[in-house]
Protein backbone atom coordinates (compact mmCIF):
# COMPACT_ATOMS: atom_id res chain seq x y z
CA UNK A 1 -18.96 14.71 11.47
CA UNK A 2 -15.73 16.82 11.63
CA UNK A 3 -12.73 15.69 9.97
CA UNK A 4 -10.64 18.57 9.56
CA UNK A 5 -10.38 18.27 5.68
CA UNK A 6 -11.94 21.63 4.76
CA UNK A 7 -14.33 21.31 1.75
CA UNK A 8 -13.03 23.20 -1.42
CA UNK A 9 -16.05 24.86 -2.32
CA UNK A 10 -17.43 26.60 1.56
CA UNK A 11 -14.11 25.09 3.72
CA UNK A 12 -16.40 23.62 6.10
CA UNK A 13 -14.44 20.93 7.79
CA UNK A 14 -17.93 18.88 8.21
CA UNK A 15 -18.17 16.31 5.81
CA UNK A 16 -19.29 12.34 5.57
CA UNK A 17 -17.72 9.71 3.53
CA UNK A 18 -19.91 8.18 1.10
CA UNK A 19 -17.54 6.07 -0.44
CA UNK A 20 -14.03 4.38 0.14
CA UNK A 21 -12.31 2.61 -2.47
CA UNK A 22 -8.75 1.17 -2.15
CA UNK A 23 -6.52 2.19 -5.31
CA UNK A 24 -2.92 1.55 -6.14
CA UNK A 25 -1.67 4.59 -4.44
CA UNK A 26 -3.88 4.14 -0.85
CA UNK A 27 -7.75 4.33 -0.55
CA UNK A 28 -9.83 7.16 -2.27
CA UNK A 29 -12.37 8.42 -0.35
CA UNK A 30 -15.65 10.02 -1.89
CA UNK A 31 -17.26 13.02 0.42
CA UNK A 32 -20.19 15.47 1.30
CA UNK A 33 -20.51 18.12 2.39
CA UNK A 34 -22.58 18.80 5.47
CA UNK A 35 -22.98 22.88 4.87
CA UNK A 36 -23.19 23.17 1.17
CA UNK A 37 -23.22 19.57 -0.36
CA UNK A 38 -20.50 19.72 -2.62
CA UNK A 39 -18.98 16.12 -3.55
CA UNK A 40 -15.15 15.81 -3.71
CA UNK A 41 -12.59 13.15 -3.77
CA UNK A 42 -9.33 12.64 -1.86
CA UNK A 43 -6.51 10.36 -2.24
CA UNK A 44 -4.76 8.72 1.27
CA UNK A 45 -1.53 7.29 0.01
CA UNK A 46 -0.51 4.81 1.88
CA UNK A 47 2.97 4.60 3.22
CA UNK A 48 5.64 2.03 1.52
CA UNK A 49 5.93 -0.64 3.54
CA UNK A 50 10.07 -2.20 3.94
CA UNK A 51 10.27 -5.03 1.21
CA UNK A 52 12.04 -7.61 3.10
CA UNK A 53 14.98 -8.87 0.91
CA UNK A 54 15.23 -12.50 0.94
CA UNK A 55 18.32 -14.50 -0.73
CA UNK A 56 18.11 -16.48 -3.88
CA UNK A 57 17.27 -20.16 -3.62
CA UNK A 58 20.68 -21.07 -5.51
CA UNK A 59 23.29 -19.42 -2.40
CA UNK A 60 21.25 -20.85 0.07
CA UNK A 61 21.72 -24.50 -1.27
CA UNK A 62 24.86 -26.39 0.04
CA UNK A 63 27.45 -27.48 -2.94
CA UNK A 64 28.40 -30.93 -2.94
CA UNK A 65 31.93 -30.26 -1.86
CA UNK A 66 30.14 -28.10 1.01
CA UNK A 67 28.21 -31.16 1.93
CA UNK A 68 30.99 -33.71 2.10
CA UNK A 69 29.50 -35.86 -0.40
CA UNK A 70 31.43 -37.43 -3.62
CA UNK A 71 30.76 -35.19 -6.48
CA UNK A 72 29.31 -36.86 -9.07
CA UNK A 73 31.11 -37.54 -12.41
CA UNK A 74 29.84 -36.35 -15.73
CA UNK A 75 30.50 -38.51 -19.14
């Protein structure tokens, strides 16, 4: 199977996975080599994804002043 990632020791681009792992930075990937079987390892980092930002529970609760209500007295 061709997948254009040329193997260090002959830089045959045929090669099979024998392994995928996922790791902090993506998935690591063990191969063979199809014309000399040599074993490497390559990393796929994975793109950052957007981190959505999302407002503190505190701002997004009404006052009682916003709410109309009586505010209550404190002793």
């Amino acid at each position: 199977m061709s997948n254009g990632i040329p193997c260090p020791g002959c830089l045959d681009t045929r090669s099979r996975v024998l392994e995928t792992r996922m790791v902090v930075e993506g998935l690591r990937r063990r191969r063979l080599c199809t014309g000399c079987g040599q074993r490497w390892t390559t990393v796929e980092l994975s793109a950052a994804a957007p981190v959505p930002v999302v407002a503190p529970v505190a701002a997004c609760v009404a006052s009682p002043a916003e709410r109309g209500g009586p505010r209550k007295q404190r002793h």
